[in-house]
N, C-alpha and C. Protein backbone atom coordinates (compact mmCIF):
# COMPACT_ATOMS: atom_id res chain seq x y z
N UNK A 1 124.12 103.46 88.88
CA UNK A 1 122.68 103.61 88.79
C UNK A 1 122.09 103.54 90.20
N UNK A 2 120.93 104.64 90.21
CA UNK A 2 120.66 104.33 91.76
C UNK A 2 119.22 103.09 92.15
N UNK A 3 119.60 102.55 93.26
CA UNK A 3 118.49 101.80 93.60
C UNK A 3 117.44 102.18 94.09
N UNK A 4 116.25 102.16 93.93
CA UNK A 4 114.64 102.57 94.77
C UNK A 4 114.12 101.36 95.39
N UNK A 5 113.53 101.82 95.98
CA UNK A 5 112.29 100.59 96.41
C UNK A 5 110.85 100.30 96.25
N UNK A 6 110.89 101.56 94.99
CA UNK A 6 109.99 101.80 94.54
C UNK A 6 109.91 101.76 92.78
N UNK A 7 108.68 100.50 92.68
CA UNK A 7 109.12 100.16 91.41
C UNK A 7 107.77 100.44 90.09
N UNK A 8 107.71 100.78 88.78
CA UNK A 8 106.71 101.12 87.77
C UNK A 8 105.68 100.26 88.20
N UNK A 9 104.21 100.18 88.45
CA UNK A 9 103.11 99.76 88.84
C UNK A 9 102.98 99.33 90.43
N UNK A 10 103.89 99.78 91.62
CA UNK A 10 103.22 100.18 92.46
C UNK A 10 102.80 101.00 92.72
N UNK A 11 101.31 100.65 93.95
CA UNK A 11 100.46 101.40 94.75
C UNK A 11 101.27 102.31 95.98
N UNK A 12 101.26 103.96 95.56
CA UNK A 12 102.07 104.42 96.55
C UNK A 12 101.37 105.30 97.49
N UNK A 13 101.42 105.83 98.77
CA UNK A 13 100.69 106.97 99.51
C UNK A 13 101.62 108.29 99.34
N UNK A 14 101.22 109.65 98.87
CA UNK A 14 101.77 110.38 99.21
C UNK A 14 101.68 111.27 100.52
N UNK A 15 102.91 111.21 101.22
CA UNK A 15 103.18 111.84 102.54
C UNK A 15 103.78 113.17 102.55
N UNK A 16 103.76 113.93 101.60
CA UNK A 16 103.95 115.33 101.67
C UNK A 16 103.39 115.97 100.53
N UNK A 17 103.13 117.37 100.56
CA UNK A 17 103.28 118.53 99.29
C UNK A 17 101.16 118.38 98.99
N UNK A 18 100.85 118.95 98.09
CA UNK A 18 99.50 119.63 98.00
C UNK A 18 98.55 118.11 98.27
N UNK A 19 99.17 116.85 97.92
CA UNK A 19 98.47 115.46 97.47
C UNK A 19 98.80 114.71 98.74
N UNK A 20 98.77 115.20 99.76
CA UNK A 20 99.36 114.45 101.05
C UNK A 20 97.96 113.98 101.23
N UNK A 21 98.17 112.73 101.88
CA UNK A 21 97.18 111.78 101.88
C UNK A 21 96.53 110.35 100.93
N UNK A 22 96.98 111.11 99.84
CA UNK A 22 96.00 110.60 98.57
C UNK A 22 97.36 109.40 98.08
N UNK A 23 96.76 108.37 97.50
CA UNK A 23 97.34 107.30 96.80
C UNK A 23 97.45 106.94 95.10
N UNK A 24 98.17 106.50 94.71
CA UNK A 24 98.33 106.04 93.28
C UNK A 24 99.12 105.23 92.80
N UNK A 25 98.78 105.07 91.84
CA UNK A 25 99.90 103.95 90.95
C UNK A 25 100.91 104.09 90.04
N UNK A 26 102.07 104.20 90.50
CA UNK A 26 103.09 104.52 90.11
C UNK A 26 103.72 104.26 88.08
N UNK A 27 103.49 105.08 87.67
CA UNK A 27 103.44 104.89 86.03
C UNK A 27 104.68 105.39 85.71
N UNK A 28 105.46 105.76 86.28
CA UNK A 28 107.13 105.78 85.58
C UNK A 28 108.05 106.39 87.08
N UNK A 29 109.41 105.42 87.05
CA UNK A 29 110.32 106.08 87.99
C UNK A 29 111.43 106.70 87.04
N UNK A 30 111.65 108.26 87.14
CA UNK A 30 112.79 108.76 86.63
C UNK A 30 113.84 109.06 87.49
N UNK A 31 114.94 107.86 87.26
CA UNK A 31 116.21 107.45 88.20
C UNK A 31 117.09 108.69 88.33
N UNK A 32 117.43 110.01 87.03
CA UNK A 32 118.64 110.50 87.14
C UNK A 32 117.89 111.45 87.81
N UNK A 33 116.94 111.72 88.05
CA UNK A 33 115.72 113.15 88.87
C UNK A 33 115.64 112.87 90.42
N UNK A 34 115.80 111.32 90.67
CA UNK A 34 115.02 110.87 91.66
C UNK A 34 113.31 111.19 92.10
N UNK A 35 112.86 111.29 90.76
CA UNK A 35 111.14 111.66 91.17
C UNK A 35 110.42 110.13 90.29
N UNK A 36 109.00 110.41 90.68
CA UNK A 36 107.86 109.20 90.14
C UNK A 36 106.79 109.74 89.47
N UNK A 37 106.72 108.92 88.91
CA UNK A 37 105.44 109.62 88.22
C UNK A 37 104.18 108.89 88.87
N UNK A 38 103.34 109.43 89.03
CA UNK A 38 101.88 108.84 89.95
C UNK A 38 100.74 109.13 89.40
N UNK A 39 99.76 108.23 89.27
CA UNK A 39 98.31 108.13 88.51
C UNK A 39 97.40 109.14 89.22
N UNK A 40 96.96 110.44 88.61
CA UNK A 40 95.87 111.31 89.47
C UNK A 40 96.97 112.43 90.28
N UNK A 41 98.07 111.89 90.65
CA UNK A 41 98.53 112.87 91.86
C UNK A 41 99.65 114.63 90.89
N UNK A 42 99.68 114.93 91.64
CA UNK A 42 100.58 116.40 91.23
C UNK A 42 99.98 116.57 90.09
N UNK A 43 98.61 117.23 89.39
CA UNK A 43 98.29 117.60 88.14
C UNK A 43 98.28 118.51 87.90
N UNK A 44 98.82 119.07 86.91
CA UNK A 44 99.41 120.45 86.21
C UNK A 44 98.29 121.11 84.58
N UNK A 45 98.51 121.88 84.74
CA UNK A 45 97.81 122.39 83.52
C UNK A 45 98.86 122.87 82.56
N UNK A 46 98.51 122.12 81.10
CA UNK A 46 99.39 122.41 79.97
C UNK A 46 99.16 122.88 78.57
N UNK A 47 99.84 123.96 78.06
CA UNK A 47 98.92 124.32 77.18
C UNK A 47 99.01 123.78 75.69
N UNK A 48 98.69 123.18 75.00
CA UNK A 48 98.90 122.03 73.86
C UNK A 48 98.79 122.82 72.51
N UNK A 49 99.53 122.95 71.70
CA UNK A 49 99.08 123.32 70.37
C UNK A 49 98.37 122.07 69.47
N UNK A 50 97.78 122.68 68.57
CA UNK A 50 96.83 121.81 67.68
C UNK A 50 97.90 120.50 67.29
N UNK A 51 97.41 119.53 67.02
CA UNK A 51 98.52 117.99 66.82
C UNK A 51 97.32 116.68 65.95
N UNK A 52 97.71 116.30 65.53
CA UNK A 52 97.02 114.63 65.24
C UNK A 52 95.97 114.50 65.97
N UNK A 53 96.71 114.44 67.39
CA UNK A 53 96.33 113.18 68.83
C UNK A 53 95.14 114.15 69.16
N UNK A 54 95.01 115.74 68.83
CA UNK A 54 94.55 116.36 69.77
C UNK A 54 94.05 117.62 68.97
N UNK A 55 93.37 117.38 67.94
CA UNK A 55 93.33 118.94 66.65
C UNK A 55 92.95 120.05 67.22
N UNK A 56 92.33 120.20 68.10
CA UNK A 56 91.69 121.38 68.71
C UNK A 56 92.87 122.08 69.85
N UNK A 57 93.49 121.63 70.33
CA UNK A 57 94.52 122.12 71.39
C UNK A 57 94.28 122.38 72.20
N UNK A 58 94.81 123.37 73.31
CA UNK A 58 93.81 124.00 74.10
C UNK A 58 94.60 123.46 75.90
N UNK A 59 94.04 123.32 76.84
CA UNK A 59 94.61 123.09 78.02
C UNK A 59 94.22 121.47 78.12
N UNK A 60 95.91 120.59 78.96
CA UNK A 60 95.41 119.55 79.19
C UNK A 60 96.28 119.30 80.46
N UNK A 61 94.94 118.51 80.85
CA UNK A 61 95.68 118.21 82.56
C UNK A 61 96.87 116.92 82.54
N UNK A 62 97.50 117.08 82.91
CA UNK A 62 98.68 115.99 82.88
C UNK A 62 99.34 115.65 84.08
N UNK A 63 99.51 114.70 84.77
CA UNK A 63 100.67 114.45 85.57
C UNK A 63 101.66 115.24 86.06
N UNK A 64 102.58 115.52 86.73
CA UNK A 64 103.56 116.45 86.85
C UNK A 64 104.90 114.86 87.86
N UNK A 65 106.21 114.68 88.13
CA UNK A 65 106.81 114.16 88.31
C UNK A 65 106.15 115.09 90.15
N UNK A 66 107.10 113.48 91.03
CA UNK A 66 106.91 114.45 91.97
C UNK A 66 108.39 113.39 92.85
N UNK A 67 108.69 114.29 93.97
CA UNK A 67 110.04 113.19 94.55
C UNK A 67 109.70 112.57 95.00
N UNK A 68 110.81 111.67 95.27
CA UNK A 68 110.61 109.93 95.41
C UNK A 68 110.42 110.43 96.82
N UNK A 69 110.75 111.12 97.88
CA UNK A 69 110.78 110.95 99.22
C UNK A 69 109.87 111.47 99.46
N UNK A 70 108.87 111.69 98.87
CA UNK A 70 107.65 112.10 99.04
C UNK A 70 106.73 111.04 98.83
N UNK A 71 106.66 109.93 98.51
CA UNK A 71 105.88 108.36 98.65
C UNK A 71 106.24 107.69 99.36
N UNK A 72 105.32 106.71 100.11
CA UNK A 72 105.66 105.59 100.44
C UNK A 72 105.03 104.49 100.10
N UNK A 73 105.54 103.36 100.36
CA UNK A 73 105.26 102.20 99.49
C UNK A 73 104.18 101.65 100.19
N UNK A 74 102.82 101.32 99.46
CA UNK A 74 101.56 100.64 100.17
C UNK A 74 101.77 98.96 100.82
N UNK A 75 101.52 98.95 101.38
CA UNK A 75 101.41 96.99 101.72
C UNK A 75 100.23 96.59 101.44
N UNK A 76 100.07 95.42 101.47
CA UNK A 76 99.03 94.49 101.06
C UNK A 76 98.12 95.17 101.90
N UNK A 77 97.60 95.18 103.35
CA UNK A 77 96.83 95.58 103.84
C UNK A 77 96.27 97.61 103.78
N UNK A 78 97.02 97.56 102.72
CA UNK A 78 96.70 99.36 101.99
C UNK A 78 97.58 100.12 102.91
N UNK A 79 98.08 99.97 103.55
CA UNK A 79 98.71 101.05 104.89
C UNK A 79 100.00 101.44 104.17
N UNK A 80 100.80 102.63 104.51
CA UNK A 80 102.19 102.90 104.40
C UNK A 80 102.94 102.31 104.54
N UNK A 81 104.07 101.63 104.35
CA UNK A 81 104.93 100.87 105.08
C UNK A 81 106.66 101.36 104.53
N UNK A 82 107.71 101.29 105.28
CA UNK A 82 109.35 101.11 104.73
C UNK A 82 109.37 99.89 104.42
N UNK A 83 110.53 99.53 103.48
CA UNK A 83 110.83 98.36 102.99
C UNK A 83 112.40 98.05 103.03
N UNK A 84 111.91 96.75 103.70
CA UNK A 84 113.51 95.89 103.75
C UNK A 84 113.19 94.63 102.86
N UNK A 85 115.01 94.26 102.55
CA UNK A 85 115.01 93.24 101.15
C UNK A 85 115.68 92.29 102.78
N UNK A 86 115.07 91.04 101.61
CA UNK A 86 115.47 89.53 101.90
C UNK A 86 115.74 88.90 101.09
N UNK A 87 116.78 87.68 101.08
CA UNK A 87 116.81 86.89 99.93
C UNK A 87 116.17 85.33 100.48
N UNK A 88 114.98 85.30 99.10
CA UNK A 88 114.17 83.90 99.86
C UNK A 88 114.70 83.13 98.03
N UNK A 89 114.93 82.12 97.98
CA UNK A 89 115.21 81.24 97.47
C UNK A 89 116.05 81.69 96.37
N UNK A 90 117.10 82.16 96.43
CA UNK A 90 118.31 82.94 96.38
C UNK A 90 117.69 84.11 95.06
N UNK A 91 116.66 84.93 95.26
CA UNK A 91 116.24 85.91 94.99
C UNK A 91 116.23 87.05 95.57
N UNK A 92 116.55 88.31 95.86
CA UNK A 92 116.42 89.22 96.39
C UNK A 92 114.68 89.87 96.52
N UNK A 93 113.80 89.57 97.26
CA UNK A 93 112.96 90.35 97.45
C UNK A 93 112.43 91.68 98.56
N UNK A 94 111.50 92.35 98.11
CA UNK A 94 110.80 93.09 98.90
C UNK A 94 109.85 92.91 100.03
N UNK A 95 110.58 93.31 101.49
CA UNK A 95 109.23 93.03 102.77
C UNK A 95 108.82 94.21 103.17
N UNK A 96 107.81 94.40 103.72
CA UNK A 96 107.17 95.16 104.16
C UNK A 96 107.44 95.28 105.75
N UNK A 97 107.77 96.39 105.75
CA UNK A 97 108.48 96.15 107.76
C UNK A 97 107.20 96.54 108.48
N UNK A 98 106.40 96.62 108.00
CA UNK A 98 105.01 96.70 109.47
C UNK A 98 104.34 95.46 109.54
N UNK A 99 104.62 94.81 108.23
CA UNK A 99 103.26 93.94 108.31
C UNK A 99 104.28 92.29 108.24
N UNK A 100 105.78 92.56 107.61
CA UNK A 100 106.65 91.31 107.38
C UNK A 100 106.52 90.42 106.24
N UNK A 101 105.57 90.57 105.56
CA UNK A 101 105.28 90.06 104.49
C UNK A 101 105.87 90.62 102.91
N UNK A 102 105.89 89.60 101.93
CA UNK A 102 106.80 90.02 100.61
C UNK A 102 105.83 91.30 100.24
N UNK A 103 106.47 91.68 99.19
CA UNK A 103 105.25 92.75 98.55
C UNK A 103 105.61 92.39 97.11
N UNK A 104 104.50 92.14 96.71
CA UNK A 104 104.73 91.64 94.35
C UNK A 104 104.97 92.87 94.09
């Protein structure tokens, strides 16, 4: 299984492709793709047939996956940052290499 450093409900920046700039919150990592899913970012138009959820059908904007090497992980102080692990009280956690601090 592969490891990320990027985990379901972080705040990420995207650094490449149409959403460069813009930030979100990470709502699903799909491991065997290596892509993320992100709140607001890569939105696609889809065309829905009539359903329960949705009787009328018609076009709906949705999410689209986008690659993992295309985010980076926010720090506390909102900025971009890479991430290195430490083990603090024999836990493996996440630091933030600009700023040195854990990240929740």
């Amino acid at each position: 299984m592969k490891k990320f450093n990027i985990k379901k409900g972080d705040t990420v920046y995207v650094n490449a492709g149409n959403d460069k700039g813009k930030t979100g919150k990470v709502l699903e990592v799909i491991r065997e793709k290596d892509r993320v899913l992100v709140e607001g970012i890569n939105m696609v138009s889809k065309h829905a047939k009539p359903n329960p959820k949705n009787p009328q059908g018609g076009i709906v904007k949705q999410e689209a996956p986008i690659h993992i090497s295309n985010v980076n992980l926010m720090d506390a102080a909102g900025k971009p940052t890479k991430v290195a692990h430490k083990v603090v009280d024999g836990k493996k956690v996440r630091i933030a290499k600009s700023t040195g601090e854990e990240i929740k």
